[in-house]
PDB file of N, CA and C in Angstrom:
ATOM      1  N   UNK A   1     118.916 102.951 129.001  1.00  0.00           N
ATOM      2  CA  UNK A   1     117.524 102.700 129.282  1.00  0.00           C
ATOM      3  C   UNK A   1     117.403 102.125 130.689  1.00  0.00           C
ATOM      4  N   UNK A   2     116.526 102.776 131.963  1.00  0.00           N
ATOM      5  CA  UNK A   2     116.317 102.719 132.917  1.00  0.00           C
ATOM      6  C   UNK A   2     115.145 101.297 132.891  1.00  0.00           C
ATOM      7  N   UNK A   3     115.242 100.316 133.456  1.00  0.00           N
ATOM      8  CA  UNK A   3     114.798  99.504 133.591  1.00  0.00           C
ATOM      9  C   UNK A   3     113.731  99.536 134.896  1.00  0.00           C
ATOM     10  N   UNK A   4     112.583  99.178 135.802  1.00  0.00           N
ATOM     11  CA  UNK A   4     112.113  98.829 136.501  1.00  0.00           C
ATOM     12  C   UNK A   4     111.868  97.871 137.284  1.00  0.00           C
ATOM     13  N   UNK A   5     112.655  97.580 138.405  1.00  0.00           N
ATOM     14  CA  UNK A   5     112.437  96.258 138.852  1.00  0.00           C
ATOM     15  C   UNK A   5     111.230  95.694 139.286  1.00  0.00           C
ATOM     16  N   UNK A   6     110.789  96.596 139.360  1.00  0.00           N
ATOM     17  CA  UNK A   6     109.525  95.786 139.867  1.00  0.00           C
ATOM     18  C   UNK A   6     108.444  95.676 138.685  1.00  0.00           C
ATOM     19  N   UNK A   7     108.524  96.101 137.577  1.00  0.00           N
ATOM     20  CA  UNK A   7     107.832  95.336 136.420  1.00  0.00           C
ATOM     21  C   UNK A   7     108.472  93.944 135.903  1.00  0.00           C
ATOM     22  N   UNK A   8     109.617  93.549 135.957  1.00  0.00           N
ATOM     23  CA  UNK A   8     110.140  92.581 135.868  1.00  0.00           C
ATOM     24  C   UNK A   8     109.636  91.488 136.909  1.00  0.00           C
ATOM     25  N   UNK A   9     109.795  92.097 138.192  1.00  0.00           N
ATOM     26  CA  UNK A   9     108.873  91.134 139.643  1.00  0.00           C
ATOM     27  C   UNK A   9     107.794  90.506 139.172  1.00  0.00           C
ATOM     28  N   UNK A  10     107.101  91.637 138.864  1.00  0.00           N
ATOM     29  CA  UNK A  10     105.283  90.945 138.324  1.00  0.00           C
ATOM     30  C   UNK A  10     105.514  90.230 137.413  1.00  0.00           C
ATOM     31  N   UNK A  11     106.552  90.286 136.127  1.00  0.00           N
ATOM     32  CA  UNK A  11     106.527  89.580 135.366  1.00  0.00           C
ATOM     33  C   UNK A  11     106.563  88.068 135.667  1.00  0.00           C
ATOM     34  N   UNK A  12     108.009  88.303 136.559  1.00  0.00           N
ATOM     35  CA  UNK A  12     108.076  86.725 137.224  1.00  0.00           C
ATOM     36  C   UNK A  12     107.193  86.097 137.662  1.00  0.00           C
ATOM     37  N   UNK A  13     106.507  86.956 138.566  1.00  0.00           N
ATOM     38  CA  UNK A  13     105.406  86.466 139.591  1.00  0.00           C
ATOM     39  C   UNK A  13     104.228  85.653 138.565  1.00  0.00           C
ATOM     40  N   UNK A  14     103.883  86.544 137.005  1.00  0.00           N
ATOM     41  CA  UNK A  14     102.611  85.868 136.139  1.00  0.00           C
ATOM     42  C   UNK A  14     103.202  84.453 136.294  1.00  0.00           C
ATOM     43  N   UNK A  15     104.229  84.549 135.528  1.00  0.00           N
ATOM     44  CA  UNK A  15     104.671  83.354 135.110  1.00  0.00           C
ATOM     45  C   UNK A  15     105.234  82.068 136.107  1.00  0.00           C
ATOM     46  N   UNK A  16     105.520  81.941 137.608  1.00  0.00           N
ATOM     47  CA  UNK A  16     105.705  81.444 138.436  1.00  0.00           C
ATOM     48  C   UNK A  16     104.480  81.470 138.705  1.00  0.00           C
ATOM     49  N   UNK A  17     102.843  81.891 138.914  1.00  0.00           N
ATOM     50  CA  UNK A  17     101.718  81.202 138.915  1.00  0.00           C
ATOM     51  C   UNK A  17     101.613  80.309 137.786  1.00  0.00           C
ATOM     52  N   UNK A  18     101.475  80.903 136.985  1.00  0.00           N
ATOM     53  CA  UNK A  18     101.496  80.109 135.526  1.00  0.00           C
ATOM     54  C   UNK A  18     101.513  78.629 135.820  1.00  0.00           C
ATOM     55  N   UNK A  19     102.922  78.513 135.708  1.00  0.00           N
ATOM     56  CA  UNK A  19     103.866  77.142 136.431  1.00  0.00           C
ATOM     57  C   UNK A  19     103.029  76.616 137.368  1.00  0.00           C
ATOM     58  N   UNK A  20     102.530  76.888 138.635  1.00  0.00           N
ATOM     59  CA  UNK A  20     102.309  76.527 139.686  1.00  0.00           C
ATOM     60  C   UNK A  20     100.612  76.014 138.844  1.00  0.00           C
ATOM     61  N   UNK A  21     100.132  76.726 138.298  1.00  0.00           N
ATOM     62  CA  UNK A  21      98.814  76.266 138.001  1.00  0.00           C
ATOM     63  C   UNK A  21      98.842  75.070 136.890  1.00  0.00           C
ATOM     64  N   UNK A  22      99.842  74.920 136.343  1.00  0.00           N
ATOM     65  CA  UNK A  22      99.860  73.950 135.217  1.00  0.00           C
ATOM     66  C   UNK A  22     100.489  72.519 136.006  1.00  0.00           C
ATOM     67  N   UNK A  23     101.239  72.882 136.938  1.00  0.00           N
ATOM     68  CA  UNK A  23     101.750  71.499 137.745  1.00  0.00           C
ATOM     69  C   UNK A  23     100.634  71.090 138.716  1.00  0.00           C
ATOM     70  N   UNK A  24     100.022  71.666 139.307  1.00  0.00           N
ATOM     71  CA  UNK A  24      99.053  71.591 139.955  1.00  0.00           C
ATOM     72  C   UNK A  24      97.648  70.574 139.153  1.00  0.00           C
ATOM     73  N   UNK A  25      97.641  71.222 138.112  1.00  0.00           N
ATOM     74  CA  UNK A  25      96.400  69.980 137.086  1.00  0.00           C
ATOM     75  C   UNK A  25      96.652  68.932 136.408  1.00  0.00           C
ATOM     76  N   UNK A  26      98.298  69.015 136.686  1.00  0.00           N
ATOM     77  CA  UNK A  26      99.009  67.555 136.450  1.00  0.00           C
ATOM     78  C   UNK A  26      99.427  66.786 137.274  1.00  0.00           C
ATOM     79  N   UNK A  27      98.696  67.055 138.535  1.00  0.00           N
ATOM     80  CA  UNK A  27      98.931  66.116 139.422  1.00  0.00           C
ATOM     81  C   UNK A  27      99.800  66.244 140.422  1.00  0.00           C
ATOM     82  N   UNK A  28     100.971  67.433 140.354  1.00  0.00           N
ATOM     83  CA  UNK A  28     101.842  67.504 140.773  1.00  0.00           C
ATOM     84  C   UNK A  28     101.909  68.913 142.332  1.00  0.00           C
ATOM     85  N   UNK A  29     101.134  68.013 143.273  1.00  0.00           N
ATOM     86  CA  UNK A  29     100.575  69.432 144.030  1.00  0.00           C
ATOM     87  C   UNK A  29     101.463  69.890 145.136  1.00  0.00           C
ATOM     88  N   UNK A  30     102.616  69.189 145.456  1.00  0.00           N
ATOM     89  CA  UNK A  30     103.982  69.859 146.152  1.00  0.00           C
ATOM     90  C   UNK A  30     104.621  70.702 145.199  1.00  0.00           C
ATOM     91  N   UNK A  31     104.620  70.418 144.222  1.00  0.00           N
ATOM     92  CA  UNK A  31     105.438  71.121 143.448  1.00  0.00           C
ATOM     93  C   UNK A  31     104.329  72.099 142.691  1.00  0.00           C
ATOM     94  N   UNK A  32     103.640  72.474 142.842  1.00  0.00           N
ATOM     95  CA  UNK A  32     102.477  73.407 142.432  1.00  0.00           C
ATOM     96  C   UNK A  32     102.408  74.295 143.472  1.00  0.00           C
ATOM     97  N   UNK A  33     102.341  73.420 144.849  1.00  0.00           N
ATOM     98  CA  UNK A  33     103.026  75.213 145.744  1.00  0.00           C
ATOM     99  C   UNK A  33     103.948  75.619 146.262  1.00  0.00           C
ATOM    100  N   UNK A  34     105.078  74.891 146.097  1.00  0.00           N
ATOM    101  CA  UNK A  34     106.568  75.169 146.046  1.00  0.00           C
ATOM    102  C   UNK A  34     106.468  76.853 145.053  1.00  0.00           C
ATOM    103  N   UNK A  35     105.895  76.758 143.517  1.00  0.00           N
ATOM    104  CA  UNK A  35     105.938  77.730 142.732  1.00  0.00           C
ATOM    105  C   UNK A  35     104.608  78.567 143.057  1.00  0.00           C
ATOM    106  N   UNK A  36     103.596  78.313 143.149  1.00  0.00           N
ATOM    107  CA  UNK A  36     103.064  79.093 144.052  1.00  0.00           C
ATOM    108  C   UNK A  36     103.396  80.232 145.593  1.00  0.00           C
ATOM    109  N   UNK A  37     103.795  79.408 145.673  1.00  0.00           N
ATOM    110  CA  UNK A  37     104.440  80.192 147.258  1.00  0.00           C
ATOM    111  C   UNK A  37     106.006  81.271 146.410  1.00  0.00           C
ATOM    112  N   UNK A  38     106.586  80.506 145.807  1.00  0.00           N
ATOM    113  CA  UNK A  38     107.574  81.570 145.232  1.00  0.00           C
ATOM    114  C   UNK A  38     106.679  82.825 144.756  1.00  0.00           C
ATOM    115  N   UNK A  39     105.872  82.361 143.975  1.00  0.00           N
ATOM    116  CA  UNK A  39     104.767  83.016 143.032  1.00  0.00           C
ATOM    117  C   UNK A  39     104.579  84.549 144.261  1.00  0.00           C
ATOM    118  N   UNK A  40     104.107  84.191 145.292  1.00  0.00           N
ATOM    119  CA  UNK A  40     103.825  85.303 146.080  1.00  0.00           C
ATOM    120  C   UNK A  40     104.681  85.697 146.910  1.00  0.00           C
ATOM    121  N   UNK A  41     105.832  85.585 146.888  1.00  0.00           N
ATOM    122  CA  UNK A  41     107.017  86.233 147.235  1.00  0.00           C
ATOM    123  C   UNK A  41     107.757  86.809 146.307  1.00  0.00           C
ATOM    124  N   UNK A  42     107.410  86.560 144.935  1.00  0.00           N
ATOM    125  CA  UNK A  42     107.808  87.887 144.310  1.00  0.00           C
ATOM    126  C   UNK A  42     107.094  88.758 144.099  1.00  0.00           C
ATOM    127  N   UNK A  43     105.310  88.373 144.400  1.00  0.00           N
ATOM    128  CA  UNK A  43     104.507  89.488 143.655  1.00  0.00           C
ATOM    129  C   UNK A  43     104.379  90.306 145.137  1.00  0.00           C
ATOM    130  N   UNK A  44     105.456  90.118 146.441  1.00  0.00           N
ATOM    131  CA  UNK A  44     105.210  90.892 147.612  1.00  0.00           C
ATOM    132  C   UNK A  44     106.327  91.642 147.714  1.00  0.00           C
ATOM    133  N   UNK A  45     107.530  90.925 146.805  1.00  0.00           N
ATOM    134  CA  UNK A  45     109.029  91.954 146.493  1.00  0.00           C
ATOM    135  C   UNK A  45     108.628  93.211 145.677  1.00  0.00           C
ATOM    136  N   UNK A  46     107.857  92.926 144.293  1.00  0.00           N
ATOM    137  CA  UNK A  46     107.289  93.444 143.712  1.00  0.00           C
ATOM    138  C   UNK A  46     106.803  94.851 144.120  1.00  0.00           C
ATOM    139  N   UNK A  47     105.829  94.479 145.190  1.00  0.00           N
ATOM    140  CA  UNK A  47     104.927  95.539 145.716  1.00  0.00           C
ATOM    141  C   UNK A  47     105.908  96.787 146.361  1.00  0.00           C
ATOM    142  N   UNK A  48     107.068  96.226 146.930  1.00  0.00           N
ATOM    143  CA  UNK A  48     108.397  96.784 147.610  1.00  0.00           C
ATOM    144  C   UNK A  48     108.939  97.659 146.750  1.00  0.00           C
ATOM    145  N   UNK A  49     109.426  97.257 145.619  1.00  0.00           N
ATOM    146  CA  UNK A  49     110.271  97.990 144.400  1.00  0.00           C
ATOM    147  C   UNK A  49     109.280  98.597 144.158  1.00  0.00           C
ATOM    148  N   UNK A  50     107.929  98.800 144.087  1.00  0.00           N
ATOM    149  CA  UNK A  50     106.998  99.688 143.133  1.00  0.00           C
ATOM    150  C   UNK A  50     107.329 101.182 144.175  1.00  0.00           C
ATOM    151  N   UNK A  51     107.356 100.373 145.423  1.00  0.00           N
ATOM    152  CA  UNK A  51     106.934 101.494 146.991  1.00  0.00           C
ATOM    153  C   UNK A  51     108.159 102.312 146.848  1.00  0.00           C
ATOM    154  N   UNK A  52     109.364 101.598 146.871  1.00  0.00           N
ATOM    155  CA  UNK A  52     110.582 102.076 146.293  1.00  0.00           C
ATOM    156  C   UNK A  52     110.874 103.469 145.483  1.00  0.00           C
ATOM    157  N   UNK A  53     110.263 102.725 144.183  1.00  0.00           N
ATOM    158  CA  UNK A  53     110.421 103.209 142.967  1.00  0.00           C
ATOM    159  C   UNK A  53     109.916 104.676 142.941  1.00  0.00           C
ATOM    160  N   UNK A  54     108.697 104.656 143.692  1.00  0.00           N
ATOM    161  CA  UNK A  54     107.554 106.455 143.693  1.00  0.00           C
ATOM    162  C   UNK A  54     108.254 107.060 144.349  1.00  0.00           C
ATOM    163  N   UNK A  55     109.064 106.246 145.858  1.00  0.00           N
ATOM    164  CA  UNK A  55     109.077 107.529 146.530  1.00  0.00           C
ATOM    165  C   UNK A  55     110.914 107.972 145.580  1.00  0.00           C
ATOM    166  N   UNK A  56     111.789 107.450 145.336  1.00  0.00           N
ATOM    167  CA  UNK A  56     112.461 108.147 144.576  1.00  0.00           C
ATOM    168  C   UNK A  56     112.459 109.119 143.246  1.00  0.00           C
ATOM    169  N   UNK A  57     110.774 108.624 142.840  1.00  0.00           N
ATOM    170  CA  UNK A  57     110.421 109.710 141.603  1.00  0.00           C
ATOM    171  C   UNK A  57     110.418 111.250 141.983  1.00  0.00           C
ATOM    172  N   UNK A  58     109.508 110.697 143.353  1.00  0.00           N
ATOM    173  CA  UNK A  58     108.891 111.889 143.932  1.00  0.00           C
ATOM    174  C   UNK A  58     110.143 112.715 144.409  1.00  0.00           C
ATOM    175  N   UNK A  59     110.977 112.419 144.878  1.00  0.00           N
ATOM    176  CA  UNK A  59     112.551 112.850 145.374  1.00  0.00           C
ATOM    177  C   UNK A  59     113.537 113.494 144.553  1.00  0.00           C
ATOM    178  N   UNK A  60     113.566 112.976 143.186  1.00  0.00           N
ATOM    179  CA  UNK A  60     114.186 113.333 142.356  1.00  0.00           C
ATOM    180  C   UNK A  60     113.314 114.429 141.290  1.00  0.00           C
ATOM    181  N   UNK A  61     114.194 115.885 141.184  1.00  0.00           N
ATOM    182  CA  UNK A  61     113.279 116.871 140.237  1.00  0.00           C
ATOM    183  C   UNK A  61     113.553 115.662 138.799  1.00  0.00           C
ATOM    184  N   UNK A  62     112.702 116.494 137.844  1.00  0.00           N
ATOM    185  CA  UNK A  62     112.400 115.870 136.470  1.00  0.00           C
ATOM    186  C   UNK A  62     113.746 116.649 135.753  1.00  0.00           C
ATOM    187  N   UNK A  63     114.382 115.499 134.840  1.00  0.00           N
ATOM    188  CA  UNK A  63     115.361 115.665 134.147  1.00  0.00           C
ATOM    189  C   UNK A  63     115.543 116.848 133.010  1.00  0.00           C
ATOM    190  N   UNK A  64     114.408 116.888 132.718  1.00  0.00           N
ATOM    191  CA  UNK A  64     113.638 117.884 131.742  1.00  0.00           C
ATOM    192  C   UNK A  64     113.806 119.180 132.007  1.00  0.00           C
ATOM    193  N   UNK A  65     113.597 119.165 133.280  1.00  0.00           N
ATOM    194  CA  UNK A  65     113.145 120.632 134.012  1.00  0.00           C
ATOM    195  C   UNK A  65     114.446 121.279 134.063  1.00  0.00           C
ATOM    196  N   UNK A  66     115.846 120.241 134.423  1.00  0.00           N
ATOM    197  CA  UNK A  66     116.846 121.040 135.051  1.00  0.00           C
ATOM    198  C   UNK A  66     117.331 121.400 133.630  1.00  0.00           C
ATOM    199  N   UNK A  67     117.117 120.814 132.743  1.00  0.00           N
ATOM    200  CA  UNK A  67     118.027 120.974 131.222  1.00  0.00           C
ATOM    201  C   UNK A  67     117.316 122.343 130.625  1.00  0.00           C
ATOM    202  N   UNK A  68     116.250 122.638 131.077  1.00  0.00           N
ATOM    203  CA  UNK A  68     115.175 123.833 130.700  1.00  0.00           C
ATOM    204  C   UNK A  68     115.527 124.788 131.137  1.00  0.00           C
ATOM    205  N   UNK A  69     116.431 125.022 132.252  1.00  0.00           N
ATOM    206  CA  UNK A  69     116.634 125.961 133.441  1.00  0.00           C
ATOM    207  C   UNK A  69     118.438 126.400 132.997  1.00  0.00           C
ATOM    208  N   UNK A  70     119.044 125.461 132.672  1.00  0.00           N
ATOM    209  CA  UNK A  70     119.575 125.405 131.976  1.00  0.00           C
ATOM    210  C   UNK A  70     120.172 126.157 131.230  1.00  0.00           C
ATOM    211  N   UNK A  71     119.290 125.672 130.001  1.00  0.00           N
ATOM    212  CA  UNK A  71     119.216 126.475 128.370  1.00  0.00           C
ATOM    213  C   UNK A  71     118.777 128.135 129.045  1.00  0.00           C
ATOM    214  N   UNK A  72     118.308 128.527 129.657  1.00  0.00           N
ATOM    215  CA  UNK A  72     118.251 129.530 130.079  1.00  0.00           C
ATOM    216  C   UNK A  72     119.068 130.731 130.198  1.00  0.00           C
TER     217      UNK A  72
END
């Protein structure tokens, strides 16, 4: 199973706001954008692996197709 890195990125990224917003209403506002600021350096890695990710779709024929051609 082919994994996606950059759905994993965003994942991080929710949850490193998350963090950053919950330390932040506890008072804790260095350390609210310490994870903040991480927060948007993964959701900008993120954006990278997505950019990544298309143009190798687009590059690579469909797996499907060659096994079709194939059976032929």
């Amino acid at each position: 199973m082919k994994q996606k890195a950059s759905k994993w990125m965003n994942l991080a990224a929710l949850l490193l706001f998350v963090v950053a917003t919950f330390q932040i209403v506890s008072d804790h506002f260095l350390l609210g954008a310490v994870y903040f600021g991480a927060a948007v350096c993964f959701m900008t890695a993120a954006a990278g692996f997505k950019k990544k990710e298309t143009k190798e779709k687009q590059r690579e024929p469909d797996e499907d197709n060659i096994q079709n051609h194939l059976d032929l």
